[in-house]
Protein backbone atom coordinates (compact mmCIF):
# COMPACT_ATOMS: atom_id res chain seq x y z
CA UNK A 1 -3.12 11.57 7.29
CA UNK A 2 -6.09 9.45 6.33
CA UNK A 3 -8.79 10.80 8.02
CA UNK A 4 -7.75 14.37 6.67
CA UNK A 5 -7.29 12.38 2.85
CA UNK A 6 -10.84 11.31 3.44
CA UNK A 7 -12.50 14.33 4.32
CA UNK A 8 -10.86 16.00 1.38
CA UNK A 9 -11.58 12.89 -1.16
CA UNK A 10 -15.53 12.93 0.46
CA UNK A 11 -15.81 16.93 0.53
CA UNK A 12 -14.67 17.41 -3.33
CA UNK A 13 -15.42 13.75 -5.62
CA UNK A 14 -17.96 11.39 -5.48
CA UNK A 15 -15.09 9.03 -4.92
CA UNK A 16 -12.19 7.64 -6.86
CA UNK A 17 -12.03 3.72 -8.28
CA UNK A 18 -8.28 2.20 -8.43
CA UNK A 19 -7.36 -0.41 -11.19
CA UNK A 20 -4.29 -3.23 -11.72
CA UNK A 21 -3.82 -3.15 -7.30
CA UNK A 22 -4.84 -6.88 -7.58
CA UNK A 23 -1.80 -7.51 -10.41
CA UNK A 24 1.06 -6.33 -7.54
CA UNK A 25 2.43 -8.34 -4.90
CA UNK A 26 1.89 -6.94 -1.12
CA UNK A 27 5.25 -8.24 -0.12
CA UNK A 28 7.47 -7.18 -3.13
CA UNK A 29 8.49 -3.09 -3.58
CA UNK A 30 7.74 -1.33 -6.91
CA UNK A 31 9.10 1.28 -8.52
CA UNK A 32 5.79 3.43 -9.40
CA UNK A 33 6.24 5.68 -12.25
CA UNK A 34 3.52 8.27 -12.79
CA UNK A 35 2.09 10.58 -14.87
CA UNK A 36 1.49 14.02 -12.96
CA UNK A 37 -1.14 16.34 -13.03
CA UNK A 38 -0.87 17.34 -9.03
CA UNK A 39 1.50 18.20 -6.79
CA UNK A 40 -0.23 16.99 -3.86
CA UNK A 41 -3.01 14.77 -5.11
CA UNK A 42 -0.96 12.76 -7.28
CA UNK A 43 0.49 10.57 -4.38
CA UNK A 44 -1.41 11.36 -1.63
CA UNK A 45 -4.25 9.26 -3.96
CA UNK A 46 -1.51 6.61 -5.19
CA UNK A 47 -0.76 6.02 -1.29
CA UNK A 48 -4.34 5.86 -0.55
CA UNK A 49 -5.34 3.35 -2.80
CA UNK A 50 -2.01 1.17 -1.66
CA UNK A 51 -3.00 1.76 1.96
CA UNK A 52 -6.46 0.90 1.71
CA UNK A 53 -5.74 -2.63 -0.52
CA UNK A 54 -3.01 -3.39 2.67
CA UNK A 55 0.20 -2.61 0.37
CA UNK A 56 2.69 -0.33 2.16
CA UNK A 57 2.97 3.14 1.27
CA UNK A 58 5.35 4.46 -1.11
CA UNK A 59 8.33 7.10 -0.39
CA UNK A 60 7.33 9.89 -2.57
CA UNK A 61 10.25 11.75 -4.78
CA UNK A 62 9.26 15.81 -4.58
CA UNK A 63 11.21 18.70 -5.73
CA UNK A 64 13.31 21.10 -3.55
CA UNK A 65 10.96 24.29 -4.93
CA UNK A 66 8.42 22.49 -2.48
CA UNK A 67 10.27 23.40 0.65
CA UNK A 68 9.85 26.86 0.59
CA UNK A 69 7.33 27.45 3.19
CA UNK A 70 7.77 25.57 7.17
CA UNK A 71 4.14 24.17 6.81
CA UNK A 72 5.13 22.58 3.36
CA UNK A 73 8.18 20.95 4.24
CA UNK A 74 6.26 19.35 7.59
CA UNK A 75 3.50 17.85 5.25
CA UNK A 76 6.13 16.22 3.09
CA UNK A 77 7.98 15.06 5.89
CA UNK A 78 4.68 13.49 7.13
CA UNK A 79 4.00 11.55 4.01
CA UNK A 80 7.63 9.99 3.86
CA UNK A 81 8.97 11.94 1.30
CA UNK A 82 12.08 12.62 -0.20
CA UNK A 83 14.20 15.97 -2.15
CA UNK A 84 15.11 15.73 -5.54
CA UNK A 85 17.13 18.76 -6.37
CA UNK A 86 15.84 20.58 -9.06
CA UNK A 87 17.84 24.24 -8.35
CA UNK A 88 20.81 22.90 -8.95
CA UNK A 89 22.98 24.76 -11.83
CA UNK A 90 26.43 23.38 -11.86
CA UNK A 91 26.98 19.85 -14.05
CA UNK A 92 29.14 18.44 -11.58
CA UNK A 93 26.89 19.14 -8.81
CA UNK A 94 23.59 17.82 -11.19
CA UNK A 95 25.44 14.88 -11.37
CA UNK A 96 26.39 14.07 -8.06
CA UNK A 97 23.09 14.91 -6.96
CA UNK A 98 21.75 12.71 -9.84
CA UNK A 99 24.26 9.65 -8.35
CA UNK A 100 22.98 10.25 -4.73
CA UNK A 101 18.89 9.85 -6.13
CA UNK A 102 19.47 6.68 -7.99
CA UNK A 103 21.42 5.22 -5.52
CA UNK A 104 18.69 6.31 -2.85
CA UNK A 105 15.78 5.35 -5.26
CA UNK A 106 17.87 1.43 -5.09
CA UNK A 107 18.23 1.28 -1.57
CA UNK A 108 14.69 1.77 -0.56
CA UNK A 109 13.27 -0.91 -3.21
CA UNK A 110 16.38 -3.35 -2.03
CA UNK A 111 15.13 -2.96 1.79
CA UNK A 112 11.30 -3.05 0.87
CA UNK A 113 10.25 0.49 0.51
CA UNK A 114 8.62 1.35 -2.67
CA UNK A 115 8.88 4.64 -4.72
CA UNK A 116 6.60 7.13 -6.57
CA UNK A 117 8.12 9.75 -8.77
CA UNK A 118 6.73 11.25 -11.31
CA UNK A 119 7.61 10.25 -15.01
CA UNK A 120 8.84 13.84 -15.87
CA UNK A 121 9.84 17.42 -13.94
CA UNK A 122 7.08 19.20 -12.96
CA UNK A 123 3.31 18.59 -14.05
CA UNK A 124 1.68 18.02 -17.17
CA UNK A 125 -0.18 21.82 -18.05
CA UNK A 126 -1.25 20.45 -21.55
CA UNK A 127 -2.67 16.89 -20.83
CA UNK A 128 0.18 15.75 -22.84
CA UNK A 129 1.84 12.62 -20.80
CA UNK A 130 5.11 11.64 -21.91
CA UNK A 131 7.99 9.92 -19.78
CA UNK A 132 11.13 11.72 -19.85
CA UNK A 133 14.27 9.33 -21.42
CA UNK A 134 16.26 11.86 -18.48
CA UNK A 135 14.42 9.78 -15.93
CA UNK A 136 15.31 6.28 -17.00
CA UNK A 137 18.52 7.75 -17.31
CA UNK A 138 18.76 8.75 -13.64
CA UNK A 139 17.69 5.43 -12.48
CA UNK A 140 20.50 3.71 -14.14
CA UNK A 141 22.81 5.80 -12.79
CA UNK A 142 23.20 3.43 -9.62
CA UNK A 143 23.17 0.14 -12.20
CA UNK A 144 26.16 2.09 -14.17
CA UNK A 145 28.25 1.90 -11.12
CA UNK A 146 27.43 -1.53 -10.15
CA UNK A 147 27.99 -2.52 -14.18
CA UNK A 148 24.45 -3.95 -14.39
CA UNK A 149 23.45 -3.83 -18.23
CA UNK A 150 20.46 -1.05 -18.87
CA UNK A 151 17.88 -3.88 -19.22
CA UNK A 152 18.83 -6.38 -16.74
CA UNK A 153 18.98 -3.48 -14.19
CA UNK A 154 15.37 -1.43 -14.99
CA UNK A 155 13.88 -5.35 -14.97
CA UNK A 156 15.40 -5.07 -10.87
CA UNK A 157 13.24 -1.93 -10.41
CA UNK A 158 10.26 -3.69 -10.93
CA UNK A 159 8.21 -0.10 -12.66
CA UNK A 160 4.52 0.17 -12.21
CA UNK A 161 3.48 2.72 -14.57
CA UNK A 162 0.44 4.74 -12.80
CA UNK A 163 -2.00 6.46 -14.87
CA UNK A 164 -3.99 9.17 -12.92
CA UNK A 165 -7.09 10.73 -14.20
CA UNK A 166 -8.99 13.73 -12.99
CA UNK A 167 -12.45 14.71 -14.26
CA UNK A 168 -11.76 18.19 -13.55
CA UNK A 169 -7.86 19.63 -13.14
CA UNK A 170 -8.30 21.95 -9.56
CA UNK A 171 -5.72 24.30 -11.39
CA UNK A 172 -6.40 24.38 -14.86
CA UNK A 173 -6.96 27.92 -14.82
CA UNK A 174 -2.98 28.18 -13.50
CA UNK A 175 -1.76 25.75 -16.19
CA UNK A 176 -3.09 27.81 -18.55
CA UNK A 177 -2.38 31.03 -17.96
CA UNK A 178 1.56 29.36 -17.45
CA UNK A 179 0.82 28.06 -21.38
CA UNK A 180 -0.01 30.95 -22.67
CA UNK A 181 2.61 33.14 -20.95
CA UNK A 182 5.23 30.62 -22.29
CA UNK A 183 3.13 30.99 -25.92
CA UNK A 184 3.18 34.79 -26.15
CA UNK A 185 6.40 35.93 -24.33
CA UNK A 186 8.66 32.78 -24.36
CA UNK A 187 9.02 32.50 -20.74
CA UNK A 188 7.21 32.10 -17.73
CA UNK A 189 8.05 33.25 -13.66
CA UNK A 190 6.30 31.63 -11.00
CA UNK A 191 5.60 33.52 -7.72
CA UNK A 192 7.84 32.35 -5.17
CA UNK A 193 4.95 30.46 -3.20
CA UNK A 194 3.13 29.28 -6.58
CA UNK A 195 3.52 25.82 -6.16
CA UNK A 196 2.25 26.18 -2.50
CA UNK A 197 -0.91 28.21 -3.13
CA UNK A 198 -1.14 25.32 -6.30
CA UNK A 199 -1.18 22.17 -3.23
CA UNK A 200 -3.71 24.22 -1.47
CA UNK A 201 -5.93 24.99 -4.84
CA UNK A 202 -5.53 21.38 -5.59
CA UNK A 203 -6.69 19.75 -1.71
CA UNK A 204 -9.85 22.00 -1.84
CA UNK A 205 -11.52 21.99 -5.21
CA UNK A 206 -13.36 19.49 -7.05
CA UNK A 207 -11.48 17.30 -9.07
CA UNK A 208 -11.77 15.35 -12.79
CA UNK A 209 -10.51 12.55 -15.92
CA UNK A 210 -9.30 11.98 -18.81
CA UNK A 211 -7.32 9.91 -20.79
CA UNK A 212 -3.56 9.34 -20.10
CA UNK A 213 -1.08 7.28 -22.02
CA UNK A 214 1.23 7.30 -19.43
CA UNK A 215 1.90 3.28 -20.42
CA UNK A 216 1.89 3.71 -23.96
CA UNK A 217 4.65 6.39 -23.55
CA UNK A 218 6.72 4.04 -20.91
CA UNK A 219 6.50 1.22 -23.43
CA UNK A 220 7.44 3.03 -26.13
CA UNK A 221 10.71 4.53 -24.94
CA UNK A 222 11.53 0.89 -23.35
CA UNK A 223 11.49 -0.97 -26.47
CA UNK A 224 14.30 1.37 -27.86
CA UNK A 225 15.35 0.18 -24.95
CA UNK A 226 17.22 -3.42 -25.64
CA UNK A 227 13.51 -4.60 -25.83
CA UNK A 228 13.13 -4.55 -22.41
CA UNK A 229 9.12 -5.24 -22.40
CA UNK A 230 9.50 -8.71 -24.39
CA UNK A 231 11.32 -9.93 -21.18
CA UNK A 232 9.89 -8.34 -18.69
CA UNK A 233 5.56 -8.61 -17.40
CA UNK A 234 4.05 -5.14 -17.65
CA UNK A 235 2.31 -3.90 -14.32
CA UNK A 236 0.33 -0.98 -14.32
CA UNK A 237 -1.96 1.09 -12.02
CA UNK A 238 -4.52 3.69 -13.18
CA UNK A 239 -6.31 5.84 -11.00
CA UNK A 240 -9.73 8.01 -10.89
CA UNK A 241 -11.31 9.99 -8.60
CA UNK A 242 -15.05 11.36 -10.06
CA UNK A 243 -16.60 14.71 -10.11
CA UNK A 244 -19.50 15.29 -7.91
């Protein structure tokens, strides 16, 4: 996977700088919490950078509206990645399913596999980062059953906020016309092999950055928290690949 990663990284940026790699420990597993702006890119470029600066690779959470095509679920399956269940309806089966992620999501760090998942469902379309409180949520799940308190237990996932930048967005053409669908009708319906065509748009056009405040929005919603940041040390990771 990283001779194709490089041929797509040298064919479309002028090459993409990593910062905060030197601030993690190579023998400890992280929970990496990320902003998202591409299906694909997102942590192919987080396990790149990892890979390259002789950390393991991460197990990468993806969404069960990825597995709609045979080629798609092979790639995923290549790049160590896991199903969160996102089609789900029923509350009893959201919450089992919930239960069965957080749970997973503790194993791997406890047997030295770290994580990336993004900080929210789906991708950002209006630049807007924000972490979801429904994420920090689901990773307590596991320390609710195991009575760990909400602060000593999120301290155990060790969370590396990652801030990924592109100088140009391969589908912000998509994204919008999603926004203004949503903006002018109130709803929007993807194709049924959007997302696919989105991985493809994404691996062959040139890509971009800009600001993110991934960390800002972490840090905010964990000091409401039990002031979790005032005893715990902040890692983070940003990440940027430039235009050519």
């Amino acid at each position: 996977m990283k001779k194709y990663l490089e041929q797509t990284l040298d064919a479309t940026t002028k090459g993409v700088t990593y910062k905060g790699l030197d601030k993690l420990d190579k023998n400890t597993s992280y929970l990496f919490v990320s902003n998202h702006r591409d299906i694909a890119m997102d942590p192919a470029l987080v396990n790149y950078g990892l890979h390259e600066n002789n950390h393991r690779t991460v197990r990468i959470a993806i969404g069960d509206n990825l597995l709609k095509k045979p080629c798609a679920t092979e790639l995923m399956r290549l790049n160590k990645s896991f199903i969160v269940k996102r089609s789900l309806k029923g509350p009893r089966e959201m919450m089992k399913a919930l239960g069965t992620l957080s749970s997973y999501i503790k194993h791997s760090l406890d047997t030295g596999n770290s994580i990336w998942i993004a900080q929210k469902e789906g991708r950002a379309k209006d630049g807007n980062d924000f972490t979801d409180p429904a994420i920090l949520k689901m990773f307590h799940v596991e320390g609710r059953k195991q009575k760990v308190p909400f602060a000593e237990y999120i301290r155990s996932l060790k969370i590396v906020p990652v801030s990924i930048s592109y100088e140009n967005d391969p589908c912000d053409i998509a994204k919008a016309k999603e926004l203004y669908e949503k903006a002018t009708h109130g709803n929007y319906e993807k194709g049924e092999f959007e997302d696919i065509e989105s991985i493809v748009q994404a691996l062959s056009a040139e890509k971009i950055a800009y600001k993110s405040y991934l960390v800002m929005s972490l840090t905010k919603i964990l000091k409401r928290q039990k002031h979790w940041l005032k005893k715990s040390t902040v890692r983070s990771m940003s990440i940027t690949p430039c235009s050519r």
